[in-house]
N, C-alpha and C. Protein backbone atom coordinates (compact mmCIF):
# COMPACT_ATOMS: atom_id res chain seq x y z
N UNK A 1 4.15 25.48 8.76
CA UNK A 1 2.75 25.21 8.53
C UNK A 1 2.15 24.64 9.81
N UNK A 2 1.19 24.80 10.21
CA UNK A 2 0.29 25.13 11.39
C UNK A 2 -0.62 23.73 11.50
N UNK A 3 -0.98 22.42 12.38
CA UNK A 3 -1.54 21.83 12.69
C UNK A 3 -3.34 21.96 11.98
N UNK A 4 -4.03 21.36 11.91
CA UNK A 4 -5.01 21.75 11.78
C UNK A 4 -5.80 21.63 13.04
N UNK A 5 -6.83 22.31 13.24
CA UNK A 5 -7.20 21.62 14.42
C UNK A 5 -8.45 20.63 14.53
N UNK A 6 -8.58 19.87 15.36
CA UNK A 6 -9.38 18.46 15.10
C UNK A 6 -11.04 19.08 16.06
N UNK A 7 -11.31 18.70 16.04
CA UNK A 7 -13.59 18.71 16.66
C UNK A 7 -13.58 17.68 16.17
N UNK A 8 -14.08 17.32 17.33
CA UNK A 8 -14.30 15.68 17.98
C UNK A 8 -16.02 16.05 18.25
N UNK A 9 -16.65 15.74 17.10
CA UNK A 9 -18.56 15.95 17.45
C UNK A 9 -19.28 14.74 17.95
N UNK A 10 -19.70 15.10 19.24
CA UNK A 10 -20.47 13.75 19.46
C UNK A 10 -22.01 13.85 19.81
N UNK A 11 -22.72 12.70 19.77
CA UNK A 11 -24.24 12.40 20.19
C UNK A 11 -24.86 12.62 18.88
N UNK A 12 -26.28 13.58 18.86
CA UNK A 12 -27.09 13.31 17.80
C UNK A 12 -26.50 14.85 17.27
N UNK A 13 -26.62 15.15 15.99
CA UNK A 13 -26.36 15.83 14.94
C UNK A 13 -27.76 16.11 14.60
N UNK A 14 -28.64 16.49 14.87
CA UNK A 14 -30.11 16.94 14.19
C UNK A 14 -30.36 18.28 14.19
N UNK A 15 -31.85 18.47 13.66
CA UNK A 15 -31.98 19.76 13.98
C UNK A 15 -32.39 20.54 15.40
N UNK A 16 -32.56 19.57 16.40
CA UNK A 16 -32.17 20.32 17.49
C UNK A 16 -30.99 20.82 17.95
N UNK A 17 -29.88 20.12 17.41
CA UNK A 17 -28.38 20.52 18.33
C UNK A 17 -27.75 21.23 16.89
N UNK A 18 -27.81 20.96 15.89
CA UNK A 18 -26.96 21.67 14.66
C UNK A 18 -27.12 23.34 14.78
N UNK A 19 -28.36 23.96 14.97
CA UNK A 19 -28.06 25.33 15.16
C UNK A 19 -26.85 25.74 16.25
N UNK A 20 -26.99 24.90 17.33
CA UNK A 20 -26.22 25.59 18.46
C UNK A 20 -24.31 25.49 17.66
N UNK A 21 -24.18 24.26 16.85
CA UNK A 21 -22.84 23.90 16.32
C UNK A 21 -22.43 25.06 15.44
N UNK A 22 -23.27 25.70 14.56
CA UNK A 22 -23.54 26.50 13.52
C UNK A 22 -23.41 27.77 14.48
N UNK A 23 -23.60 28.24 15.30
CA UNK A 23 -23.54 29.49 16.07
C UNK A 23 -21.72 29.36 16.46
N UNK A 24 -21.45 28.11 17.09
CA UNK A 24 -20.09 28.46 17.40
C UNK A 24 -19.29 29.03 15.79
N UNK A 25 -18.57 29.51 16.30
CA UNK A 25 -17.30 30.41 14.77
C UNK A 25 -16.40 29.17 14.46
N UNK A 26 -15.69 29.42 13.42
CA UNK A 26 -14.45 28.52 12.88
C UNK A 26 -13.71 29.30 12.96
N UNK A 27 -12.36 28.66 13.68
CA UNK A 27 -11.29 29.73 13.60
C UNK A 27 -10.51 29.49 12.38
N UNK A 28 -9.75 30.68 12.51
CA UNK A 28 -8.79 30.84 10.80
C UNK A 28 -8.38 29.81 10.73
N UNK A 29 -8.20 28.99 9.45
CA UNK A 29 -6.34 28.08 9.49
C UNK A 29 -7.67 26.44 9.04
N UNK A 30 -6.94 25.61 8.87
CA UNK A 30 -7.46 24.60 8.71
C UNK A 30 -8.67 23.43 10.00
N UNK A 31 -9.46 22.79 9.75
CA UNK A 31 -10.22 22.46 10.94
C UNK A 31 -10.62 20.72 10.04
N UNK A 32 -10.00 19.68 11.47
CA UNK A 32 -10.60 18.93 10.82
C UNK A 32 -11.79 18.43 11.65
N UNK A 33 -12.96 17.92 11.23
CA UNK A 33 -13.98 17.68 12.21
C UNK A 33 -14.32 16.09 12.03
N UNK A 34 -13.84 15.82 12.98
CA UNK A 34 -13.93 13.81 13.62
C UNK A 34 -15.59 13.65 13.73
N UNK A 35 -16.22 13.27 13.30
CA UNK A 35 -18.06 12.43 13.73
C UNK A 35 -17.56 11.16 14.03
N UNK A 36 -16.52 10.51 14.72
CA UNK A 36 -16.45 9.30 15.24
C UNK A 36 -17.70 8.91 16.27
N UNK A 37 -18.00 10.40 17.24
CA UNK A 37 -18.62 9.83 18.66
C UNK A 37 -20.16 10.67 18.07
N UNK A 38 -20.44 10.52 16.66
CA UNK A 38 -21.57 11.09 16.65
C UNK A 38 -23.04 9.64 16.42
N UNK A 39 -24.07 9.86 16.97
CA UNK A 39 -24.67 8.83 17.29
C UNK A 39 -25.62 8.48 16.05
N UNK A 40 -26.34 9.79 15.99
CA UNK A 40 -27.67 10.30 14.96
C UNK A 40 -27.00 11.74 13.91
N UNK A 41 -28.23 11.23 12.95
CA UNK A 41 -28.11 12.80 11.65
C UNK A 41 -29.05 12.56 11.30
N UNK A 42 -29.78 14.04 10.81
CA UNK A 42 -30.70 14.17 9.94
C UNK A 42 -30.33 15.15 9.01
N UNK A 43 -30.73 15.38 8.04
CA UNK A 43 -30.34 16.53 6.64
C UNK A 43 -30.01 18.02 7.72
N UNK A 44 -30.25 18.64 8.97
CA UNK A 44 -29.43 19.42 9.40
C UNK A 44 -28.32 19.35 9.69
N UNK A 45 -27.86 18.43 9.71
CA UNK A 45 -26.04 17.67 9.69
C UNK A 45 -25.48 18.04 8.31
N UNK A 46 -26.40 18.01 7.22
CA UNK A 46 -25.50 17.91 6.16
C UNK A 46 -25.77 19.27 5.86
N UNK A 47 -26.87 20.12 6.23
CA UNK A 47 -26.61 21.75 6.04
C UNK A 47 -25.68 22.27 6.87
N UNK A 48 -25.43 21.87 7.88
CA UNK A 48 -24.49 22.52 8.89
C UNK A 48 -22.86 22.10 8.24
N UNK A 49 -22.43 20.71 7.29
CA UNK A 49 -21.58 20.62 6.92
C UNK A 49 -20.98 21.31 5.68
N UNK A 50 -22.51 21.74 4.98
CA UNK A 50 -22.05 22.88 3.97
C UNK A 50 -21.94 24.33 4.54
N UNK A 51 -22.69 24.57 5.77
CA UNK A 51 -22.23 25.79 6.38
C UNK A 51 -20.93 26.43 6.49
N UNK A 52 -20.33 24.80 7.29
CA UNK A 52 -19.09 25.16 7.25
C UNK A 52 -18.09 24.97 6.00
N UNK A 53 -18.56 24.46 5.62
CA UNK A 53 -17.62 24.89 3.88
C UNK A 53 -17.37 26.02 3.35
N UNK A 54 -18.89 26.79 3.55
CA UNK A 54 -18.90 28.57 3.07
C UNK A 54 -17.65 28.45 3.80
N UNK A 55 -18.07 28.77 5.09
CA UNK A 55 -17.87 29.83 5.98
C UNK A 55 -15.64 29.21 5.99
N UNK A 56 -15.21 28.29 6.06
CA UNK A 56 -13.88 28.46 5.51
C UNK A 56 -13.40 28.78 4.74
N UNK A 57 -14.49 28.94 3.06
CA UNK A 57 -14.23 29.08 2.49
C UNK A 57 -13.56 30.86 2.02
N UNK A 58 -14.98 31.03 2.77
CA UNK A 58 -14.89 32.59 3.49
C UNK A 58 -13.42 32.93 3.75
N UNK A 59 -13.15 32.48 4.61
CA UNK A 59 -12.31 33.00 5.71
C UNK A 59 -10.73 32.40 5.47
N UNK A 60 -10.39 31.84 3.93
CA UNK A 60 -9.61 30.98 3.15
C UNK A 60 -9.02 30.12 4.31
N UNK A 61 -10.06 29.40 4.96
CA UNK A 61 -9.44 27.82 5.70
C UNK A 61 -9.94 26.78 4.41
N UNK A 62 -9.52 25.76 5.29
CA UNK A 62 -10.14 24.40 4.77
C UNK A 62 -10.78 23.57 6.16
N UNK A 63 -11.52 22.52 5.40
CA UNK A 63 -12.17 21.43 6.44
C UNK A 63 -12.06 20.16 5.80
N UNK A 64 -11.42 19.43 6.95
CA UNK A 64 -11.62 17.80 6.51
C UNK A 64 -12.52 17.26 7.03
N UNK A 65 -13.41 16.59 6.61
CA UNK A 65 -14.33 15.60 7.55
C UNK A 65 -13.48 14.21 7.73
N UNK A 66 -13.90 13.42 9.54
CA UNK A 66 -13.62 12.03 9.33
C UNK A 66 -14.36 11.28 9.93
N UNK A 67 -14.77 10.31 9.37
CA UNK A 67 -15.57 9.19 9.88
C UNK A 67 -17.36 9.74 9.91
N UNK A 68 -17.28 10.05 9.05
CA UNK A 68 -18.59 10.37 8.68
C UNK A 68 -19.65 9.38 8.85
N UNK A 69 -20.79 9.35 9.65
CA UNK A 69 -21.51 8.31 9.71
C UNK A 69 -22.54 7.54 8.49
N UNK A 70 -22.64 6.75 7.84
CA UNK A 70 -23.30 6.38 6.96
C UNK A 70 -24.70 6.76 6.65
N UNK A 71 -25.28 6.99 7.71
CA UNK A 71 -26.37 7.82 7.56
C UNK A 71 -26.58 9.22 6.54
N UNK A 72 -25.43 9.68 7.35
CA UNK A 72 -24.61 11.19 6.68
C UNK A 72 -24.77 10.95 5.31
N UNK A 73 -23.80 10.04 5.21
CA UNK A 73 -23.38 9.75 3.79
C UNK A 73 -24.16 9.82 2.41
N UNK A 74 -25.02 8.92 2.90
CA UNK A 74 -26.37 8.29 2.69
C UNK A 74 -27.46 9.73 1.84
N UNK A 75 -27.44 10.39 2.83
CA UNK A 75 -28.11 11.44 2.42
C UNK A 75 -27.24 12.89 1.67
N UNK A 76 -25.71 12.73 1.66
CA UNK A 76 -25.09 13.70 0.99
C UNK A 76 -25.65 12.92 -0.54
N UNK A 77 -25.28 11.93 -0.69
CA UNK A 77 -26.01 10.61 -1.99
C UNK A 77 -27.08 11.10 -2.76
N UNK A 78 -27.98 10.99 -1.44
CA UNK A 78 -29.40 11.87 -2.13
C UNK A 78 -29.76 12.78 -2.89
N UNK A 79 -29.03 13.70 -1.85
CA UNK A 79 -28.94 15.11 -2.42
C UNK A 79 -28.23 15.43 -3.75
N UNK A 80 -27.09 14.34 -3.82
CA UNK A 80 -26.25 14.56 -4.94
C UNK A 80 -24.88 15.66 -4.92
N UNK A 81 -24.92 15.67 -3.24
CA UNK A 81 -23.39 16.62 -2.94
C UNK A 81 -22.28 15.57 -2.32
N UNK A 82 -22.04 14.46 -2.28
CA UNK A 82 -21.46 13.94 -1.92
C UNK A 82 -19.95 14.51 -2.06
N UNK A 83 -19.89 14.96 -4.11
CA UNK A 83 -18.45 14.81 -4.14
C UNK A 83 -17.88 16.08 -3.43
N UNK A 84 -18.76 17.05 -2.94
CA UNK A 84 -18.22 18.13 -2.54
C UNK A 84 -17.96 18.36 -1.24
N UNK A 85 -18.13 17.09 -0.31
CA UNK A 85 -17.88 16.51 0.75
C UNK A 85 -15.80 16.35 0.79
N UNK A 86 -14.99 17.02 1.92
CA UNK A 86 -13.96 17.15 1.62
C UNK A 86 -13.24 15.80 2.82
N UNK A 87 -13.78 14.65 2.36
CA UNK A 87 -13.74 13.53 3.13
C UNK A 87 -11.82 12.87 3.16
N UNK A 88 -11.83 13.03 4.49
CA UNK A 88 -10.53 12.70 4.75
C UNK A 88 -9.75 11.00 4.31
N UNK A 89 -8.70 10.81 4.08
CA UNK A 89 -8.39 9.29 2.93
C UNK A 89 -8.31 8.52 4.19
């Protein structure tokens, strides 16, 4: 069984920089994505985090999120998708 691989996302997460994140591909196999060095989010953070949910889902990977910023959080809350958030223990 195969490593997953880690994305390390940093600075602001908005809707200026989330399209460009959303253009890069996910490769096959599992992906976990670190927001340790991420600064800012706005609700394009949390579409771009269900993006990538399809899109593994697609492609039968998985995604862990870690260290999700509270902001993030905050607004998965809102929305009422939190639990479908695949938040690492």
């Amino acid at each position: 069984m195969t490593e997953p691989l880690v994305v390390t996302l940093e600075g602001a997460l908005t809707l200026e920089t989330a399209a460009a994140c959303l253009e890069r591909g996910l490769p096959a196999g599992g992906m976990v994505f670190d927001f340790s060095g991420v600064t800012r989010v706005d609700s394009s953070a949390l579409a771009l985090l269900l993006a990538w949910l399809r899109r593994a889902k697609a492609q039968g990977g998985t995604v862990e999120l870690r260290a999700l910023p509270e902001p993030l959080l905050a607004l998965a809350r809102l929305y009422g998708i939190d639990a479908l958030l695949p938040l690492a223990a």
